[in-house]
N, C-alpha and C. Protein backbone atom coordinates (compact mmCIF):
# COMPACT_ATOMS: atom_id res chain seq x y z
N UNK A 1 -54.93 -18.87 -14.86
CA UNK A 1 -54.06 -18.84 -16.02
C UNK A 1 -54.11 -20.20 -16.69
N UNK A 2 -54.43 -20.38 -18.08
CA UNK A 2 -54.61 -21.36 -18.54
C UNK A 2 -53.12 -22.11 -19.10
N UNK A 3 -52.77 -22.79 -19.48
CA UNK A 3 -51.33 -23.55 -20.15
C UNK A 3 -51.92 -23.97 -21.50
N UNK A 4 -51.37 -23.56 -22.96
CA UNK A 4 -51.26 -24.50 -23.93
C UNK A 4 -50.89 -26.01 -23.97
N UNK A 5 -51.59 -26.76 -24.36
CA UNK A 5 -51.54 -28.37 -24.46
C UNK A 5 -50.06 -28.33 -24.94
N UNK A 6 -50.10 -27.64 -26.14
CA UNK A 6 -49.05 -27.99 -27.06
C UNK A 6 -47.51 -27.37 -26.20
N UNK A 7 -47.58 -25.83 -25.04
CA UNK A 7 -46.51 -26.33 -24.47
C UNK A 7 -46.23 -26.72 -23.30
N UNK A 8 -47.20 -27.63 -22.60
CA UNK A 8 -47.30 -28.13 -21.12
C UNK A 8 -46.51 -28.76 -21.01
N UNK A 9 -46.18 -29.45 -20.47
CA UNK A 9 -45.09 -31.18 -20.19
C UNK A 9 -46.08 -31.92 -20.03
N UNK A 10 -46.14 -33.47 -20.18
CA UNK A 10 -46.43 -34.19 -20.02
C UNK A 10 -46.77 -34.74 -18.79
N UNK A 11 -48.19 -34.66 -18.76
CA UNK A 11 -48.58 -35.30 -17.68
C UNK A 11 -48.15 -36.73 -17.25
N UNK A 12 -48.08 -37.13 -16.18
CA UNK A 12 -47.02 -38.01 -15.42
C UNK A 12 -48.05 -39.25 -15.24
N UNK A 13 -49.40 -39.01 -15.57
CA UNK A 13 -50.22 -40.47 -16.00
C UNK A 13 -50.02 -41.15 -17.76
N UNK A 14 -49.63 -40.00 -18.69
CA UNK A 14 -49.74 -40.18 -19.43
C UNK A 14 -48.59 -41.12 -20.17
N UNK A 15 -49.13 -42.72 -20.61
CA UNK A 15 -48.36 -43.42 -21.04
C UNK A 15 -46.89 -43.58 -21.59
N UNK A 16 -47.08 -42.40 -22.62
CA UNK A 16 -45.95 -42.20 -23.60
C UNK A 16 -44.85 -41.00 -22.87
N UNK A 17 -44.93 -40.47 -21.77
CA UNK A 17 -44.26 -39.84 -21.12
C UNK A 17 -43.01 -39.78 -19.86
N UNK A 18 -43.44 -40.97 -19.46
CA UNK A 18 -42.40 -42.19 -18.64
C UNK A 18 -41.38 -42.34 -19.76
N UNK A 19 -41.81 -42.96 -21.03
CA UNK A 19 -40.81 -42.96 -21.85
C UNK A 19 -40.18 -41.90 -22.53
N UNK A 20 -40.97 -41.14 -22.92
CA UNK A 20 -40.14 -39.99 -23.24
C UNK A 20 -38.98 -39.13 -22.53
N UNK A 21 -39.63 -39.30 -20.83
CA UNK A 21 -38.64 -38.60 -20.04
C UNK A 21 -37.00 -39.58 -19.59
N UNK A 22 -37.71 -41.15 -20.12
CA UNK A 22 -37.03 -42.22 -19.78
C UNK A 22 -35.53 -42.00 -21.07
N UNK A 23 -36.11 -41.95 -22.43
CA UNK A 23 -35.35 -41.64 -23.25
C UNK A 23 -34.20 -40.24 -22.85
N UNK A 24 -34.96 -39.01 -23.11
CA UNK A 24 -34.59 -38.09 -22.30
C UNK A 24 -33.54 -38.11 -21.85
N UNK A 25 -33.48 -38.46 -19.99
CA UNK A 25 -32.78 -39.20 -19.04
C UNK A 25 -31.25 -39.77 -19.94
N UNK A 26 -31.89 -40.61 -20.93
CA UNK A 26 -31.02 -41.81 -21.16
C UNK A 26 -29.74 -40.32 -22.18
N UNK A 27 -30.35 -39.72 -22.99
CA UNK A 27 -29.82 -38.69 -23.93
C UNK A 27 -28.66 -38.02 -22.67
N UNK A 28 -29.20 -37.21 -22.11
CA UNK A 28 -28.86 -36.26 -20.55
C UNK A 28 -27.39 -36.91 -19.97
N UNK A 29 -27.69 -38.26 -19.92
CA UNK A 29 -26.66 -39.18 -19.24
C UNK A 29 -25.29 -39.04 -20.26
N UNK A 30 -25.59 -39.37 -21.37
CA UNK A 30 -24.74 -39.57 -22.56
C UNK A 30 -23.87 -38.20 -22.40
N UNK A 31 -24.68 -37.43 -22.33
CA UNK A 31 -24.38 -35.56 -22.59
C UNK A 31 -23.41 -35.42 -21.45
N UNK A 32 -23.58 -35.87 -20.21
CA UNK A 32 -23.09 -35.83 -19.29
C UNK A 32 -21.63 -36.56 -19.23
N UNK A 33 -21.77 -37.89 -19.82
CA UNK A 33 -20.58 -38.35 -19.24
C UNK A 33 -19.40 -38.29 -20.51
N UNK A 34 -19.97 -37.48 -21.65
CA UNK A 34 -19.09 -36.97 -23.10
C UNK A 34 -18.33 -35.95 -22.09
N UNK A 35 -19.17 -35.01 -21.89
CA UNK A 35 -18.33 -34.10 -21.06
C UNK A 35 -17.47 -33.87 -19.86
N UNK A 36 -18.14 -34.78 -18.79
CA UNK A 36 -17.21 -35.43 -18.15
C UNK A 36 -15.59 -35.89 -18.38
N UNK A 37 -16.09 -36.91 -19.41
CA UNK A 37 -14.78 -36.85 -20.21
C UNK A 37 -13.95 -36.00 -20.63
N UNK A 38 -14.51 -35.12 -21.57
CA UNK A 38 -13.21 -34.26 -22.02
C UNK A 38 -13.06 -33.57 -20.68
N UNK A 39 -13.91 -33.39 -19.60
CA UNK A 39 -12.76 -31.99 -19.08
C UNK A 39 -11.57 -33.11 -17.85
N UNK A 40 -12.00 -34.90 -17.43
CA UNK A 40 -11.21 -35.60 -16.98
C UNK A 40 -10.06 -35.56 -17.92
N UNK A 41 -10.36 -35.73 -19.10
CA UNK A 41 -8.85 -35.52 -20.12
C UNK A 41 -7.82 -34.65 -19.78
N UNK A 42 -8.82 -33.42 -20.07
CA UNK A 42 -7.90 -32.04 -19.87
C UNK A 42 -7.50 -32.18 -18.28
N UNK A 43 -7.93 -32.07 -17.43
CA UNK A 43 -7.44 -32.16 -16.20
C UNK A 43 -5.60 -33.25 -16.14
N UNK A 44 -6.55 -34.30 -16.74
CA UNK A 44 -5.34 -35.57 -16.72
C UNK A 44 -4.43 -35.37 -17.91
N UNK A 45 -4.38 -34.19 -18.58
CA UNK A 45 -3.60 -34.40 -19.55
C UNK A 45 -3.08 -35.04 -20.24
N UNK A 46 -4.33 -35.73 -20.69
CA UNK A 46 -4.32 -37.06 -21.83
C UNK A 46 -4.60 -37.23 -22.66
N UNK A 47 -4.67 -38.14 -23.30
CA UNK A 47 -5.63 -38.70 -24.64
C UNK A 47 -6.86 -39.32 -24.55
N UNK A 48 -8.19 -39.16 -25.52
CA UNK A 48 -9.00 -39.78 -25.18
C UNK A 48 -9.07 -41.47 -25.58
N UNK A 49 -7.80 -41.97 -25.95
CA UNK A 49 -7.15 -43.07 -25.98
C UNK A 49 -7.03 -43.60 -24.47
N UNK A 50 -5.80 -42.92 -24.32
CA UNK A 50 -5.48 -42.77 -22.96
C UNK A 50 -6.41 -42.90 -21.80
N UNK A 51 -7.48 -42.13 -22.05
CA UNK A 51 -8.54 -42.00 -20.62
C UNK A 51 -9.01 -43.09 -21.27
N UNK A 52 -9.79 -43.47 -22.12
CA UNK A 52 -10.74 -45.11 -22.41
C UNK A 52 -9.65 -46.33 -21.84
N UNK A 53 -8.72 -46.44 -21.73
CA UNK A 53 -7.59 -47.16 -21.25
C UNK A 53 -7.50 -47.05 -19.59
N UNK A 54 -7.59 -46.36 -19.30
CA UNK A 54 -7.73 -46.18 -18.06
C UNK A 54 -8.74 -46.16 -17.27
N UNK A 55 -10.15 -45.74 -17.66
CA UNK A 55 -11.48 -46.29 -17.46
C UNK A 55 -11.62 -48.14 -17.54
N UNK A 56 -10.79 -48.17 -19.31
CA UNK A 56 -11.15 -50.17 -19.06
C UNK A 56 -10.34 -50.78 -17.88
N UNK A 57 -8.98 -50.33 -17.77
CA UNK A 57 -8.67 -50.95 -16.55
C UNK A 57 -9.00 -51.07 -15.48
N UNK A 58 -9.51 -49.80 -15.09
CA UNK A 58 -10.20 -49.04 -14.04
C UNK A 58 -11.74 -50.14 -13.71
N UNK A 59 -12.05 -50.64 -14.76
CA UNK A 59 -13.14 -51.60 -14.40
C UNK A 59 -13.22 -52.98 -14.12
N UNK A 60 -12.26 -53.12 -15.40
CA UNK A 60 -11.47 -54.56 -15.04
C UNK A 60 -10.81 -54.87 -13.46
N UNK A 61 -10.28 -54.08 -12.78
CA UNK A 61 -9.75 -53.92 -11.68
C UNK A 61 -10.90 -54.21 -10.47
N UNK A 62 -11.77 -53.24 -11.11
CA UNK A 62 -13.08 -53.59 -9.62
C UNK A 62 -13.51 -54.77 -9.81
N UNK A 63 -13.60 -55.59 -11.08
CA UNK A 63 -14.28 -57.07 -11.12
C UNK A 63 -13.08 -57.90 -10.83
N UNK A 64 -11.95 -57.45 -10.34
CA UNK A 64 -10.82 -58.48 -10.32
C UNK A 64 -10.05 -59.17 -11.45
N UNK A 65 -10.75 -59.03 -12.60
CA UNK A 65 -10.03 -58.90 -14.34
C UNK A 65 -8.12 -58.59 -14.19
N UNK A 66 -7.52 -59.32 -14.65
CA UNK A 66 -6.43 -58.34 -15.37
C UNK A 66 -6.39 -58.62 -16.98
N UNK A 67 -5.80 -57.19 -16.95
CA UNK A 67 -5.95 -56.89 -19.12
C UNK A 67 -4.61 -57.35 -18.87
N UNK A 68 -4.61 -57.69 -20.14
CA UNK A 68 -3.35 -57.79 -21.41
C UNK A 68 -3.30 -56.49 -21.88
N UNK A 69 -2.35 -56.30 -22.95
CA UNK A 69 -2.21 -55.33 -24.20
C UNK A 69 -2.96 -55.82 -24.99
N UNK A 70 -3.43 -56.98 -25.37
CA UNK A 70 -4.42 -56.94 -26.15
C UNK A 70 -5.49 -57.15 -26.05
N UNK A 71 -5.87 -56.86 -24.72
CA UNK A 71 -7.29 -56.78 -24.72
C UNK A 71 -7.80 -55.32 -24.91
N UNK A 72 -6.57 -54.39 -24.30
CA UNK A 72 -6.98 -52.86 -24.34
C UNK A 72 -7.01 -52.69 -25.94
N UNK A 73 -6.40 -53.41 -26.83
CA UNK A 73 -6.64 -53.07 -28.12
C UNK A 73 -8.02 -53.04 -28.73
N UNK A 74 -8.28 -54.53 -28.56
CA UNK A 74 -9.65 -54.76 -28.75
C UNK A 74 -11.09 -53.99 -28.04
N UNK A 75 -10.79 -53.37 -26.57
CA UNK A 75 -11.70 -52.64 -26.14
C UNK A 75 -11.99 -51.33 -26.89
N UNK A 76 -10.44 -50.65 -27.39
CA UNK A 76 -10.27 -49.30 -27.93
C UNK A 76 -10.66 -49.60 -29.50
N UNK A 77 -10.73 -51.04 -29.80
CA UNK A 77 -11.06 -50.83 -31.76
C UNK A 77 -9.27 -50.58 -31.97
N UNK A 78 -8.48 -51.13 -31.98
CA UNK A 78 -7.59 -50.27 -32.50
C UNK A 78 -6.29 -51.49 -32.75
N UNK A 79 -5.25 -51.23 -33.27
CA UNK A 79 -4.46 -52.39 -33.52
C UNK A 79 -3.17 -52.85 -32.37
N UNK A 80 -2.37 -53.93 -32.38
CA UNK A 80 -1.70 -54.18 -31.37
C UNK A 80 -1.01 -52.93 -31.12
N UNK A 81 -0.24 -52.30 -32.02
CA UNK A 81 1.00 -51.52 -32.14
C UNK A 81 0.26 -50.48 -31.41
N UNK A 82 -0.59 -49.68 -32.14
CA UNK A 82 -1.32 -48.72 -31.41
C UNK A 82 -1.73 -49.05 -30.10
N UNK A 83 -2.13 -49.63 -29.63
CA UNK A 83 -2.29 -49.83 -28.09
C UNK A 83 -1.20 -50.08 -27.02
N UNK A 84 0.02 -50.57 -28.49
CA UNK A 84 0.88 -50.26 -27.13
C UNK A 84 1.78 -49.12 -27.29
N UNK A 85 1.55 -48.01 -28.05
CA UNK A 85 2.03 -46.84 -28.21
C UNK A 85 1.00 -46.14 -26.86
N UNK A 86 -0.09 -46.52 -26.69
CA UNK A 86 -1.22 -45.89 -25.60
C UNK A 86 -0.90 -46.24 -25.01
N UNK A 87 -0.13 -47.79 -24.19
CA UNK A 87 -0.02 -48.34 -22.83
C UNK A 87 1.40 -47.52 -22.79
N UNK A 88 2.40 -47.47 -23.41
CA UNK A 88 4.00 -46.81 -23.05
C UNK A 88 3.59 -45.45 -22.80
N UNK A 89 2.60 -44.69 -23.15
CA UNK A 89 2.11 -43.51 -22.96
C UNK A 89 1.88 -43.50 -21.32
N UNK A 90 1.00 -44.22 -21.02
CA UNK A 90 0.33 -44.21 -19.64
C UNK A 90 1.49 -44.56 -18.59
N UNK A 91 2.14 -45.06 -19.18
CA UNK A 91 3.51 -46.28 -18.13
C UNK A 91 4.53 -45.23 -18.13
N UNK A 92 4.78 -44.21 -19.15
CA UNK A 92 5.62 -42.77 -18.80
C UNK A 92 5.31 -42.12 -17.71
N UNK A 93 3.76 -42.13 -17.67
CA UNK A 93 3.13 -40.64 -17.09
C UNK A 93 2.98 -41.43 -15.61
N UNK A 94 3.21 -42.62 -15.61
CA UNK A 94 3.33 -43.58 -13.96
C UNK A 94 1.76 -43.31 -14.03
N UNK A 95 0.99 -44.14 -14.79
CA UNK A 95 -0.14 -44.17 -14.27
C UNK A 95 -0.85 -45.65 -14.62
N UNK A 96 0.50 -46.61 -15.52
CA UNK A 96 0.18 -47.95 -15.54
C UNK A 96 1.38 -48.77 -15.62
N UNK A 97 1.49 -49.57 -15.13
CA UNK A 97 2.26 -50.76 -14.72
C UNK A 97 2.15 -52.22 -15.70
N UNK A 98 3.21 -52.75 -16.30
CA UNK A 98 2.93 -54.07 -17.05
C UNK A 98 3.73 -54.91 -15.66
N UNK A 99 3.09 -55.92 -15.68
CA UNK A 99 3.74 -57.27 -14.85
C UNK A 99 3.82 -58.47 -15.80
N UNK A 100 4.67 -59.15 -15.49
CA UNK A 100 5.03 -60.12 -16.50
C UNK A 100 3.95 -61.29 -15.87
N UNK A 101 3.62 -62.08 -16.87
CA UNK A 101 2.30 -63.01 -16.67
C UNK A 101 3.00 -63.70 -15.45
N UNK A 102 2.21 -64.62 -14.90
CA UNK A 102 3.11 -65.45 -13.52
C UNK A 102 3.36 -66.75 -14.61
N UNK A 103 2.53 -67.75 -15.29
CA UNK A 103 3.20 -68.91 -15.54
C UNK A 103 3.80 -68.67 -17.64
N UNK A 104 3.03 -67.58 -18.03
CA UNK A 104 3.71 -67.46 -19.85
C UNK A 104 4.98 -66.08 -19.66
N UNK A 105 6.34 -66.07 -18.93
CA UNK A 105 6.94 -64.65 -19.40
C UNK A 105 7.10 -63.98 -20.24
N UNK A 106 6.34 -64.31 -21.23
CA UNK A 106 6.28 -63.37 -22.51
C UNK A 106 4.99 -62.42 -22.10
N UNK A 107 4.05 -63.02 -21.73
CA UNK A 107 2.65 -62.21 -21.42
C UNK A 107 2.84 -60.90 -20.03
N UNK A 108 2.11 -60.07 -20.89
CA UNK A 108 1.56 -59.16 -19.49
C UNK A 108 0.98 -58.75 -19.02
N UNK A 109 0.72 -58.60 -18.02
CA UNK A 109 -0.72 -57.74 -17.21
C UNK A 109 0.01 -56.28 -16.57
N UNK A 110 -1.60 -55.63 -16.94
CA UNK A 110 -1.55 -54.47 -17.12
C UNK A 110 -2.36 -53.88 -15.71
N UNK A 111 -1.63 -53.02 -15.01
CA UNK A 111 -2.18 -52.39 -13.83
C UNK A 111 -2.61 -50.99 -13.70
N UNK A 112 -2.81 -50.72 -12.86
CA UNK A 112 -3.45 -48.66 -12.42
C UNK A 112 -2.39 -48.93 -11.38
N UNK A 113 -1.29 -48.20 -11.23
CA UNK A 113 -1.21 -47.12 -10.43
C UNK A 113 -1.67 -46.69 -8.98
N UNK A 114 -1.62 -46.42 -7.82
CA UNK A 114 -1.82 -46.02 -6.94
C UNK A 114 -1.87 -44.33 -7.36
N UNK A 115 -0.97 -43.54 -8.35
CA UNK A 115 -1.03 -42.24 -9.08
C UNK A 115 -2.25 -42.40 -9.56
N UNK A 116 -2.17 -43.24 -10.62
CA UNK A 116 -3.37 -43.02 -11.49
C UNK A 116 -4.81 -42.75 -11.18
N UNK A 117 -4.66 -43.57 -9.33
CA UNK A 117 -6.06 -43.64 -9.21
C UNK A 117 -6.43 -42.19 -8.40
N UNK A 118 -4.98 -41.84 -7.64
CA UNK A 118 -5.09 -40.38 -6.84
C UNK A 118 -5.39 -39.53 -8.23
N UNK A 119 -4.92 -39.97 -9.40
CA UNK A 119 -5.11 -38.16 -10.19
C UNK A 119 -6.63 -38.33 -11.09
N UNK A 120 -7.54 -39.66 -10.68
CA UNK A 120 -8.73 -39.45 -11.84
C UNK A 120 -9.82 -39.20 -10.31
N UNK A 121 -9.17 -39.80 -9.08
CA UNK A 121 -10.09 -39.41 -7.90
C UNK A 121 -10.15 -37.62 -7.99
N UNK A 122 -8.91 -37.35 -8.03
CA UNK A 122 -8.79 -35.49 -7.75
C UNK A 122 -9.28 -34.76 -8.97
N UNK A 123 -9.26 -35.55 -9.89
CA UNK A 123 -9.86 -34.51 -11.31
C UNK A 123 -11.18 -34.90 -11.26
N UNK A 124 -11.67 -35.71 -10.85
CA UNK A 124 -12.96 -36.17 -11.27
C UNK A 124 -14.36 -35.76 -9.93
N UNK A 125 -13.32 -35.77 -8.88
CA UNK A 125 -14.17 -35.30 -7.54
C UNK A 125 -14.94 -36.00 -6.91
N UNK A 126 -14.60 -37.06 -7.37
CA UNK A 126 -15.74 -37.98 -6.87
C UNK A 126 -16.69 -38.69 -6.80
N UNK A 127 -17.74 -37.31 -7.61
CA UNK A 127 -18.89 -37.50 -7.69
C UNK A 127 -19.40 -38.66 -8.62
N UNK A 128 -18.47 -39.03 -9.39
CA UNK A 128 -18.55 -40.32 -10.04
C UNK A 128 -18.84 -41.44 -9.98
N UNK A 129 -17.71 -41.19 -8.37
CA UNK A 129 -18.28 -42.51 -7.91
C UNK A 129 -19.62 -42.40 -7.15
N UNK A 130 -19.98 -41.49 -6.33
CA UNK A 130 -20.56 -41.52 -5.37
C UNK A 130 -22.28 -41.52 -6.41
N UNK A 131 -21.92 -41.34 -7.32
CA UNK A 131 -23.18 -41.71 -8.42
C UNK A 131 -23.20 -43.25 -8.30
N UNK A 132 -22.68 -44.12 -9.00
CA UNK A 132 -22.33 -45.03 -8.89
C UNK A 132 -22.69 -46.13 -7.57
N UNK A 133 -22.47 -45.46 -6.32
CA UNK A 133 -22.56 -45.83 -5.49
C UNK A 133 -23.97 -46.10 -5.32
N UNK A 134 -24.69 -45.15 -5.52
CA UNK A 134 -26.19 -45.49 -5.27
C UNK A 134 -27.04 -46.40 -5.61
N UNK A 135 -26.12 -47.22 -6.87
CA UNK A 135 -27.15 -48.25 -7.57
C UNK A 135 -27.42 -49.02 -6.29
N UNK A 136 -25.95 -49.27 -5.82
CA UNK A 136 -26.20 -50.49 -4.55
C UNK A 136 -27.06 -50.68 -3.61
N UNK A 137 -27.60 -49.05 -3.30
CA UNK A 137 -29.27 -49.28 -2.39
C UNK A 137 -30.45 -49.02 -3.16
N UNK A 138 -30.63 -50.05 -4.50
CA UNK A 138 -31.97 -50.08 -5.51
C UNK A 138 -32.19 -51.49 -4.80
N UNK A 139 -33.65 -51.62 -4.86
CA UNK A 139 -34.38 -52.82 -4.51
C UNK A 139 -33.49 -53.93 -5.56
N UNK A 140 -33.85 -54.91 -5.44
CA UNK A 140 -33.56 -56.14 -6.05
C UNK A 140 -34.44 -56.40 -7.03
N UNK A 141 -35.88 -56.00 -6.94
CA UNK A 141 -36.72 -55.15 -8.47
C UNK A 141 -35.96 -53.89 -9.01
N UNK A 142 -36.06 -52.71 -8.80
CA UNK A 142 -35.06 -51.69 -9.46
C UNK A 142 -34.03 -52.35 -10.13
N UNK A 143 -33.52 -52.89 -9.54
CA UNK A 143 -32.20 -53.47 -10.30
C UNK A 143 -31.65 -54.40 -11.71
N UNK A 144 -33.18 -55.15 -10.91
CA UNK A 144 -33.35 -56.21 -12.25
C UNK A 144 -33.92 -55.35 -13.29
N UNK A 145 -35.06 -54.38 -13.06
CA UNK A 145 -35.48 -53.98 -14.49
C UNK A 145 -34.36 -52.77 -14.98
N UNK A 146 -33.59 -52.43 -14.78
CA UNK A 146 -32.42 -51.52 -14.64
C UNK A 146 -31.44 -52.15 -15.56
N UNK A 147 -30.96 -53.12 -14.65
CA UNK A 147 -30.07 -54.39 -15.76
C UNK A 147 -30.97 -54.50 -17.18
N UNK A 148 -31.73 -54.69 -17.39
CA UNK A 148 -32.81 -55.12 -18.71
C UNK A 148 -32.33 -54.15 -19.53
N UNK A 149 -33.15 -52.84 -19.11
CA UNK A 149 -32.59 -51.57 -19.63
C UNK A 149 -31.33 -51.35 -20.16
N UNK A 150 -30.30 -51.00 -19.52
CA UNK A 150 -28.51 -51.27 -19.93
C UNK A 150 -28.29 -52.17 -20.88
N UNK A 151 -28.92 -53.02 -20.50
CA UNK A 151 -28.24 -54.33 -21.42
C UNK A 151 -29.33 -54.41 -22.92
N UNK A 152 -30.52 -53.82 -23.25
CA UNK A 152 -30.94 -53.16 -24.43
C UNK A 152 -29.94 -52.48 -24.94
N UNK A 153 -30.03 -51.31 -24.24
CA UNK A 153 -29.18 -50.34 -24.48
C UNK A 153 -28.12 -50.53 -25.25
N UNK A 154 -27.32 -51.68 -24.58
CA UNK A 154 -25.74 -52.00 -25.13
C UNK A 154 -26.00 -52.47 -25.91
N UNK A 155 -27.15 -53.53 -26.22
CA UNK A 155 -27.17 -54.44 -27.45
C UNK A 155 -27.68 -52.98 -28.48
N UNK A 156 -28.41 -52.56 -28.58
CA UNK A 156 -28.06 -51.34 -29.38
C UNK A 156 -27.20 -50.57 -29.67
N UNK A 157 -26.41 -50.15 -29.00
CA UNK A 157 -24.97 -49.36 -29.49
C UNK A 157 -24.17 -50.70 -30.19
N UNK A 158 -24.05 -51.51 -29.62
CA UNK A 158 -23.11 -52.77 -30.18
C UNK A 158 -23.92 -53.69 -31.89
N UNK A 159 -25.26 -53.65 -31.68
CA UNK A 159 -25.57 -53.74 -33.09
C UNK A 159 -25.49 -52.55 -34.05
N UNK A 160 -26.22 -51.67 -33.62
CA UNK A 160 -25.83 -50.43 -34.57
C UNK A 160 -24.59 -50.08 -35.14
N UNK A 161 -23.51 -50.20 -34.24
CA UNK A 161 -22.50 -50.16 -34.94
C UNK A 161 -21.62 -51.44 -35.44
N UNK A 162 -22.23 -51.96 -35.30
CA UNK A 162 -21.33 -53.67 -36.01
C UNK A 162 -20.56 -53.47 -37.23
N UNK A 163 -19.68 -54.38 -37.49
CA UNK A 163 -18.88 -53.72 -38.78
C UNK A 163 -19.56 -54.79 -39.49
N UNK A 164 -20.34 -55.35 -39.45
CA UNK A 164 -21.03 -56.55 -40.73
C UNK A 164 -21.86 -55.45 -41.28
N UNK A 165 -21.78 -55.96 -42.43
CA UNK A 165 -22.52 -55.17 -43.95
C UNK A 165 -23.73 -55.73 -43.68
């Protein structure tokens, strides 16, 4: 049985096909974690305010970071007031905590929850992390050209959308 060229796949020597499947991949991922999202929303019965707020903390937290209110503003694009209409949102639903700065008492830091983290572990299943988890056994090559990658990546979403004219 013969195969048409025109609808085979790409042979796996062929140059332009690493990248194509590389792009691909990169599309797939996107697709994946849009949807992800909305159905963590719906599960968490939130906003997609709300969940980006809780993801930034959620990261800030693993690097040892604490947010302000205005940093979640600036992560979300959005203005003081509005972000803290999103943080009193989250701090209802007991899924974030303000602490008053230790040496400015006007300032605050912004926490997750011990809730917060049981209800995005139980809606989310896991598998999130346990994705995640795997980077940690990539060679120390994998990794580095991996980092390269991402960090294209970002500089593309972050130039493309720049607000300079």
């Amino acid at each position: 049985m013969s195969t048409d060229a025109s609808t085979a796949p790409p042979a796996r020597d062929d140059p332009g096909s690493s990248s194509s499947d590389l792009l691909a991949a990169i599309y797939e991922m996107q697709d994946a974690e849009a949807l992800f999202r909305a159905r963590l929303r719906k599960k968490l019965s939130i906003g997609s305010s709300e969940l980006g707020t809780v993801q930034y903390l959620s990261r800030l937290e693993t690097r040892g970071i604490e947010a302000r209110p205005m940093d979640v503003a600036a992560n979300l694009g959005v203005t003081a007031s509005a972000a803290s209409i999103i943080i009193n949102r989250l701090v209802a639903r007991g899924y974030v905590t303000r602490r008053h700065h230790p040496t400015d008492g006007r300032g605050q830091h912004l926490h997750l929850t011990a809730a917060a983290h049981e209800a995005v572990d139980a809606a989310s299943g896991l598998g999130r992390l346990s994705a995640l988890a795997r980077a940690t056994h990539l060679s120390d090559r994998e990794s580095r050209r991996i980092t390269v990658l991402l960090a294209s990546v970002t500089t593309g979403f972050t130039d493309g959308a720049s607000s300079a004219n």
